[in-house]
PDB file of N, CA and C in Angstrom:
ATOM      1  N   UNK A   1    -157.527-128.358  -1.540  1.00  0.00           N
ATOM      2  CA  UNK A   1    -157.066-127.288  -2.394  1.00  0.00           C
ATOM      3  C   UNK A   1    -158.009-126.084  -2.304  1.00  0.00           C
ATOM      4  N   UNK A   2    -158.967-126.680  -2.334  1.00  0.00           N
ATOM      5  CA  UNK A   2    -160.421-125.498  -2.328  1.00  0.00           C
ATOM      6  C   UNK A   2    -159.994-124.189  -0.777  1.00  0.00           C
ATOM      7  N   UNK A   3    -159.747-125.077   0.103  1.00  0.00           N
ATOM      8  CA  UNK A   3    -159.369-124.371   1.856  1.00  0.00           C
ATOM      9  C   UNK A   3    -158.289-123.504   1.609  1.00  0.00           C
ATOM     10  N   UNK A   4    -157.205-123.895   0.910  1.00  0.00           N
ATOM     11  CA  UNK A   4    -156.134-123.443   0.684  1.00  0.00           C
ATOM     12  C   UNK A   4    -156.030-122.040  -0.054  1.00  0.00           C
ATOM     13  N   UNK A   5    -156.833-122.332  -1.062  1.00  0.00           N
ATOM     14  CA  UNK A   5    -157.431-121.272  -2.015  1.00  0.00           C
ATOM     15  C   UNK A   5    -157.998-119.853  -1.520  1.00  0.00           C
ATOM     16  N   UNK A   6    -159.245-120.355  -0.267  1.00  0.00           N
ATOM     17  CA  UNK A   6    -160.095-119.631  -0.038  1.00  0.00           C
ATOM     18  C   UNK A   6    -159.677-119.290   1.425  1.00  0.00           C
ATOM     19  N   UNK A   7    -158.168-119.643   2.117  1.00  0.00           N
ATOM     20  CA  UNK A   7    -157.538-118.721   3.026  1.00  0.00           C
ATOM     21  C   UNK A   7    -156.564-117.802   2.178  1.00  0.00           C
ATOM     22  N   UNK A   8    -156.112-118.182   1.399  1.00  0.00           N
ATOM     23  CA  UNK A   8    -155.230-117.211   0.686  1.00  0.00           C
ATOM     24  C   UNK A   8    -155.894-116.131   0.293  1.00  0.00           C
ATOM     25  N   UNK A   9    -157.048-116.037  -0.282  1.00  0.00           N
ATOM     26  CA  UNK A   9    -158.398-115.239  -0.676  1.00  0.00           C
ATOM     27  C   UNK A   9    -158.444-113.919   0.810  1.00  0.00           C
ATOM     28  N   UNK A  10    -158.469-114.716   1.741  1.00  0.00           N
ATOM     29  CA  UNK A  10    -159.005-114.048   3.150  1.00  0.00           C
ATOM     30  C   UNK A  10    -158.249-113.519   3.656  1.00  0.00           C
ATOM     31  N   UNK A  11    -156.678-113.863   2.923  1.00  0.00           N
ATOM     32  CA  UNK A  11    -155.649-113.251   3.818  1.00  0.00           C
ATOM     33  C   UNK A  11    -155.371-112.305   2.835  1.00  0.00           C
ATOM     34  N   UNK A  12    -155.350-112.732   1.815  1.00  0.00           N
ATOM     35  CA  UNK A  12    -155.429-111.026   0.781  1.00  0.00           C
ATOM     36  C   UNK A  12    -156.155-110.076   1.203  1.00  0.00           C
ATOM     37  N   UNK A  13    -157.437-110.505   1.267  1.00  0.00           N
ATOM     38  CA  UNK A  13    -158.405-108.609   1.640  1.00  0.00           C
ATOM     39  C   UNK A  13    -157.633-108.455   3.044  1.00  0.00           C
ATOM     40  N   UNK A  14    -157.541-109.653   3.750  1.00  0.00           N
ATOM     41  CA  UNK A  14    -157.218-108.610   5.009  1.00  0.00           C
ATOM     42  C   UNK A  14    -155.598-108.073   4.832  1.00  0.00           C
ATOM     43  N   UNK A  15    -155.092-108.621   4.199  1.00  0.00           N
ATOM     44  CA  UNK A  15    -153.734-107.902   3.775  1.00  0.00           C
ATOM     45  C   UNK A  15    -154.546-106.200   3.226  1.00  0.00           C
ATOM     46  N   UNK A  16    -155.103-105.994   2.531  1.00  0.00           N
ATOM     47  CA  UNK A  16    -155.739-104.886   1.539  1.00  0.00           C
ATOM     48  C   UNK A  16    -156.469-104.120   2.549  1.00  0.00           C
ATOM     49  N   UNK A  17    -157.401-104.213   3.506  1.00  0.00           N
ATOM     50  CA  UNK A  17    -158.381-103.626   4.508  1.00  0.00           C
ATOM     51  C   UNK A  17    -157.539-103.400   5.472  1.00  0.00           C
ATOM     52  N   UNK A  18    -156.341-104.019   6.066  1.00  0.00           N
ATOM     53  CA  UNK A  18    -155.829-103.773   7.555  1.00  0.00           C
ATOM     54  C   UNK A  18    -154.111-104.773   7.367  1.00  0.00           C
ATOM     55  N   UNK A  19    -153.492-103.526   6.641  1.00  0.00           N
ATOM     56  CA  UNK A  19    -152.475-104.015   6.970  1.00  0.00           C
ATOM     57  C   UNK A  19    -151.326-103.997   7.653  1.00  0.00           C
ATOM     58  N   UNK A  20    -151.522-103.095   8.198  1.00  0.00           N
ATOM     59  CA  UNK A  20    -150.998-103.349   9.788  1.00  0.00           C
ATOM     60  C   UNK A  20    -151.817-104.528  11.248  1.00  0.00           C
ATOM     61  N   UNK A  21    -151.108-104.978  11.772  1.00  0.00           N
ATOM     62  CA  UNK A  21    -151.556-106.360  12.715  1.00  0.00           C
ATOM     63  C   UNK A  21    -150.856-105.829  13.879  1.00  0.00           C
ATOM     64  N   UNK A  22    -151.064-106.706  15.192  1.00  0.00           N
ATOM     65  CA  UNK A  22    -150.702-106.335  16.474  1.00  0.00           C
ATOM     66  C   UNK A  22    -149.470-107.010  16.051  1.00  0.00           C
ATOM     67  N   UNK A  23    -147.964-106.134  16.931  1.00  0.00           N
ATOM     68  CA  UNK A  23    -146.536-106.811  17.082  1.00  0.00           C
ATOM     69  C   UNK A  23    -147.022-107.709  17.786  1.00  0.00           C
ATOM     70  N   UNK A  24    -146.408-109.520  17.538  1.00  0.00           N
ATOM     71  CA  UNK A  24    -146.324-110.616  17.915  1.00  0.00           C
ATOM     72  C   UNK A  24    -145.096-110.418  19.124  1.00  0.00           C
ATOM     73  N   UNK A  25    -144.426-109.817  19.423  1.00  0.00           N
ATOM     74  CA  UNK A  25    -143.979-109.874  20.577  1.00  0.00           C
ATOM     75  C   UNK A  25    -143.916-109.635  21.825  1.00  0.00           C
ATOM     76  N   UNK A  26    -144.652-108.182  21.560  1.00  0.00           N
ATOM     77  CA  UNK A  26    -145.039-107.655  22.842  1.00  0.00           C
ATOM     78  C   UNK A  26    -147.051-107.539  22.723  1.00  0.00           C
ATOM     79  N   UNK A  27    -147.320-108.419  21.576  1.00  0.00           N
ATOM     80  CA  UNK A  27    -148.741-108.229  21.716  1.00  0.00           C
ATOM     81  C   UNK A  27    -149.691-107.077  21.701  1.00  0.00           C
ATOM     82  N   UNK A  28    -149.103-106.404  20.855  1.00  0.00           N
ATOM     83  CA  UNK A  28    -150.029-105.500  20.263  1.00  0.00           C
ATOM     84  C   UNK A  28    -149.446-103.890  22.127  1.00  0.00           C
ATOM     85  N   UNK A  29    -148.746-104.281  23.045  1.00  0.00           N
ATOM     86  CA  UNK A  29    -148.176-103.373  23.925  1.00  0.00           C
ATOM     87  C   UNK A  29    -147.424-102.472  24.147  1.00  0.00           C
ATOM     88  N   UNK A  30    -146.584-102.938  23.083  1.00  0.00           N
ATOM     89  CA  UNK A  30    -145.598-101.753  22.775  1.00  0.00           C
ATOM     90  C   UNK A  30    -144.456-101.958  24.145  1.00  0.00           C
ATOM     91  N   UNK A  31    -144.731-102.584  24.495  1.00  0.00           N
ATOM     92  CA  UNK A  31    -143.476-102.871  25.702  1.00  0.00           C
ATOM     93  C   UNK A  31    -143.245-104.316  25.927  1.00  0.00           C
ATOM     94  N   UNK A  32    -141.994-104.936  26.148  1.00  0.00           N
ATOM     95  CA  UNK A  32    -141.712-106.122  26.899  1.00  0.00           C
ATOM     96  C   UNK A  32    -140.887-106.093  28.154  1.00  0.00           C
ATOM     97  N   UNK A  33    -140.828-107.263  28.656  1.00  0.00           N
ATOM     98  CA  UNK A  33    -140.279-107.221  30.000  1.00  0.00           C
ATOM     99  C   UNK A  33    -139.026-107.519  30.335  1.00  0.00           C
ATOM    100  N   UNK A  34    -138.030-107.522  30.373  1.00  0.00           N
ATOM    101  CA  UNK A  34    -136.643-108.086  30.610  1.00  0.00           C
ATOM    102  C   UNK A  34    -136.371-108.031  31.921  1.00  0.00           C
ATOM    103  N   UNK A  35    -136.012-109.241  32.622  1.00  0.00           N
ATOM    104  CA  UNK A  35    -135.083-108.721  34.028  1.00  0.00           C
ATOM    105  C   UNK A  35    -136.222-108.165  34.655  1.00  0.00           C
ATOM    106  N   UNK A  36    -137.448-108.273  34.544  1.00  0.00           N
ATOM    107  CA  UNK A  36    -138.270-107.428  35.329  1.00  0.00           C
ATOM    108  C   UNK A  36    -138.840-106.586  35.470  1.00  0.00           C
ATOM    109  N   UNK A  37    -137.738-105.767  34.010  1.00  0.00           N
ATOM    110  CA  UNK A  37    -138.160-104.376  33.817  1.00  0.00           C
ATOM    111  C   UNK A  37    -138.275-104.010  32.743  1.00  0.00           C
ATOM    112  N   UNK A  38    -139.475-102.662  32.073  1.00  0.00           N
ATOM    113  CA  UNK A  38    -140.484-102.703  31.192  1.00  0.00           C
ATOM    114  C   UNK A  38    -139.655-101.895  30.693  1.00  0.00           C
ATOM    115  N   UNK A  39    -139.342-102.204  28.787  1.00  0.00           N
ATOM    116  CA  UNK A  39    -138.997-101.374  27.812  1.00  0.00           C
ATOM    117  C   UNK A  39    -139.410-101.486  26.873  1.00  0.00           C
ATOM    118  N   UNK A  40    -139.029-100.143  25.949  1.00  0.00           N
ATOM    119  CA  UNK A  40    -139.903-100.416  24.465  1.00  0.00           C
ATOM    120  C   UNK A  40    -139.717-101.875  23.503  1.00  0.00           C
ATOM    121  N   UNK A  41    -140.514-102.088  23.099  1.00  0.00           N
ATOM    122  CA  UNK A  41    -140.107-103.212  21.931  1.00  0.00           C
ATOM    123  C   UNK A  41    -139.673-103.091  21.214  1.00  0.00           C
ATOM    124  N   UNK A  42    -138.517-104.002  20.963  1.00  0.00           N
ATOM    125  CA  UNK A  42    -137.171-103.787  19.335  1.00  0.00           C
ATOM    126  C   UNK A  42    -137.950-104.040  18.211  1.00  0.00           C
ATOM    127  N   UNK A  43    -138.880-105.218  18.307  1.00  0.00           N
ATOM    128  CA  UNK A  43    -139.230-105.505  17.139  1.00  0.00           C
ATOM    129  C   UNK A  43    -140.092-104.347  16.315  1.00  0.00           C
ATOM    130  N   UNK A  44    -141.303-103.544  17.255  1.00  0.00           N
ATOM    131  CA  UNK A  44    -142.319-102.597  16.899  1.00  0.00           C
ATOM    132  C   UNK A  44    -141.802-101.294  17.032  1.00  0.00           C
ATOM    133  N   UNK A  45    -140.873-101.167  17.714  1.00  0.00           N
ATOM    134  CA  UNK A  45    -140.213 -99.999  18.312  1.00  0.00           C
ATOM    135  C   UNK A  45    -141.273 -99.182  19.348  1.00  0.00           C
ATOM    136  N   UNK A  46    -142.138 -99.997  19.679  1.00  0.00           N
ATOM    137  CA  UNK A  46    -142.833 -99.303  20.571  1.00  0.00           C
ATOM    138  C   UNK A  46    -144.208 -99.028  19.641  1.00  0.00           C
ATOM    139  N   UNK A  47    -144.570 -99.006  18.709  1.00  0.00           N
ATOM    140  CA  UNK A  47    -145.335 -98.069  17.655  1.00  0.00           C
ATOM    141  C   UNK A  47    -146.992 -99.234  17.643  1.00  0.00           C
ATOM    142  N   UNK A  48    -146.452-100.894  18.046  1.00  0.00           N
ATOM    143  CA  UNK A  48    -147.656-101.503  18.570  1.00  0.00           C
ATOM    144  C   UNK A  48    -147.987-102.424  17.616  1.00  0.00           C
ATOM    145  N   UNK A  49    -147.970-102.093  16.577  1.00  0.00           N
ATOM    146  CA  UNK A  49    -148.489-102.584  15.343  1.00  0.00           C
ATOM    147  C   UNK A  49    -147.166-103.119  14.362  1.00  0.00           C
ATOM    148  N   UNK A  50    -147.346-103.755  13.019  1.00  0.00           N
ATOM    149  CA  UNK A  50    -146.352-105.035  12.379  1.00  0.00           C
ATOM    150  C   UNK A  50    -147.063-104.381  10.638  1.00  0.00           C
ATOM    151  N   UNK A  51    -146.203-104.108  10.034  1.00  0.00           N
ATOM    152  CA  UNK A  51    -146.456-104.416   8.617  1.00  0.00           C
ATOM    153  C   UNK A  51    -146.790-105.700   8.408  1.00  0.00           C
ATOM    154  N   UNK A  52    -147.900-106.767   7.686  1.00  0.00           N
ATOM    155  CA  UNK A  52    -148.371-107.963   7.717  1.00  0.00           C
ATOM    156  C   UNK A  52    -147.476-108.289   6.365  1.00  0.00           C
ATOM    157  N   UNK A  53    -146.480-110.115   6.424  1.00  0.00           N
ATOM    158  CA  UNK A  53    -145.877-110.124   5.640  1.00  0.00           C
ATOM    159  C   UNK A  53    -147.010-110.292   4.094  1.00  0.00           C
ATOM    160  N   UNK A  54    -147.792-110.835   4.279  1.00  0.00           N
ATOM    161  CA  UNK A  54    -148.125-110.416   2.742  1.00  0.00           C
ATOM    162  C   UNK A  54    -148.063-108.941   2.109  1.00  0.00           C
ATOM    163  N   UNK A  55    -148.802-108.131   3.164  1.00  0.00           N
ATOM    164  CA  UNK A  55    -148.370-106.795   2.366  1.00  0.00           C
ATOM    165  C   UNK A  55    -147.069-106.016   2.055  1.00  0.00           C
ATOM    166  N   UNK A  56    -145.620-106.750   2.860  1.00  0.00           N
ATOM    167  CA  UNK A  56    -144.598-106.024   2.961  1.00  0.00           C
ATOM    168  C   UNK A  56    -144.134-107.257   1.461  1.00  0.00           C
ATOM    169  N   UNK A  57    -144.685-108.160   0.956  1.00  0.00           N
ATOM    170  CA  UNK A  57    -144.190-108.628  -0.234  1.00  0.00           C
ATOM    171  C   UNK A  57    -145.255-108.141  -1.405  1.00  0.00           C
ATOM    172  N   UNK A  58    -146.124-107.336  -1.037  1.00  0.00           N
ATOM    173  CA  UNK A  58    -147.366-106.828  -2.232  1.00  0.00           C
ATOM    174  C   UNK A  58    -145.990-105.366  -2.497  1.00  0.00           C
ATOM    175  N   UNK A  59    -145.774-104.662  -1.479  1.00  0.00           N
ATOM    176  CA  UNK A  59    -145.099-103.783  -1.368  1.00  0.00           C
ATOM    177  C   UNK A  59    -143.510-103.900  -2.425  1.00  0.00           C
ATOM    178  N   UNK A  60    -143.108-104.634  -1.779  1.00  0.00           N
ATOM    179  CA  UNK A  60    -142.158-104.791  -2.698  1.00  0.00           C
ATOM    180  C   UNK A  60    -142.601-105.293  -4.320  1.00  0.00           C
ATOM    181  N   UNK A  61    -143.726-106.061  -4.487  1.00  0.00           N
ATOM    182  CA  UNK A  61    -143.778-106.540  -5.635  1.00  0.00           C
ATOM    183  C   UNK A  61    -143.638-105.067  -6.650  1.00  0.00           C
ATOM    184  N   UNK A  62    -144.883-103.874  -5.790  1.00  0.00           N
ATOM    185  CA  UNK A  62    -145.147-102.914  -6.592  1.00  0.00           C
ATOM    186  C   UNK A  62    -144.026-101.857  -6.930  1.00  0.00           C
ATOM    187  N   UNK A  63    -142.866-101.955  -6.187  1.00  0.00           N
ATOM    188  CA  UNK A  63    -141.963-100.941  -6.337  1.00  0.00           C
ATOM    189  C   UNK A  63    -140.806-101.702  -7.659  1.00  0.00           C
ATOM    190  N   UNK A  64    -141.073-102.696  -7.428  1.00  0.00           N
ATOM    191  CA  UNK A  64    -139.978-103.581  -8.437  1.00  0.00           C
ATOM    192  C   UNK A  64    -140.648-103.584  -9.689  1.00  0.00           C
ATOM    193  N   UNK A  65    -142.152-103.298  -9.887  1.00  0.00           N
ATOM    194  CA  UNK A  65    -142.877-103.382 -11.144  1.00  0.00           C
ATOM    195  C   UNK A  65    -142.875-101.765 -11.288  1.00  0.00           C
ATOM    196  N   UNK A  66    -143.280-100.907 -10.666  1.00  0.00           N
ATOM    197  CA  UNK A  66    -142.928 -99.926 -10.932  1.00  0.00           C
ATOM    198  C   UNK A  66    -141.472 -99.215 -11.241  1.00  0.00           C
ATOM    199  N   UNK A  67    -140.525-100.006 -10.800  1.00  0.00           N
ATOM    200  CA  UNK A  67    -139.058 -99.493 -11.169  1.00  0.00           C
ATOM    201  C   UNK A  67    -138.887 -99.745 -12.849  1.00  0.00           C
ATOM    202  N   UNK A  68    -139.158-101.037 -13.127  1.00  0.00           N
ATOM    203  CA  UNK A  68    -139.331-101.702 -14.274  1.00  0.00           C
ATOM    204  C   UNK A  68    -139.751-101.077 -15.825  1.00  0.00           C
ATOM    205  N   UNK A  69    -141.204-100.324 -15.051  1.00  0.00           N
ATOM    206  CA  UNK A  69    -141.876 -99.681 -16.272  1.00  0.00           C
ATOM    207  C   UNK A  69    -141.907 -98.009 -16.394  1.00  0.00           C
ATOM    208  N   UNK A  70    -140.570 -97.513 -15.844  1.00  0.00           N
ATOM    209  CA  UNK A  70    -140.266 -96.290 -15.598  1.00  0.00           C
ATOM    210  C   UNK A  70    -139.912 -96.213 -17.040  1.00  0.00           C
TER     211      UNK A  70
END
């Protein structure tokens, strides 16, 4: 429980310090390969980098708490 605790801990700041991460598909390249031949990535759109899902659910938490207490 203690491990569990104290990755969740680690994945918060780094959610908070860097939350953007390399796209998992094309690896941080911004391009993949199809057929041979090199195009942008759907998933990153080319841009390289991934909103990290903890922060795209911190994100939403704050807009739904902020809608709330309008």
């Amino acid at each position: 429980m203690a491990a569990l605790m104290l990755w969740l801990g680690g994945y918060a700041v780094a959610c908070a310090v860097r939350p953007f991460a390399p796209c998992r598909r094309c690896r941080g390249t911004g391009e993949t390969t199809l057929f041979g031949k090199h195009r942008t990535c759907p998933r990153c759109r080319g841009r390289k980098l991934r909103l990290r899902l903890g922060r795209r659910a911190h994100n939403a938490w704050r807009r739904t708490h902020e809608a709330g207490t309008r």
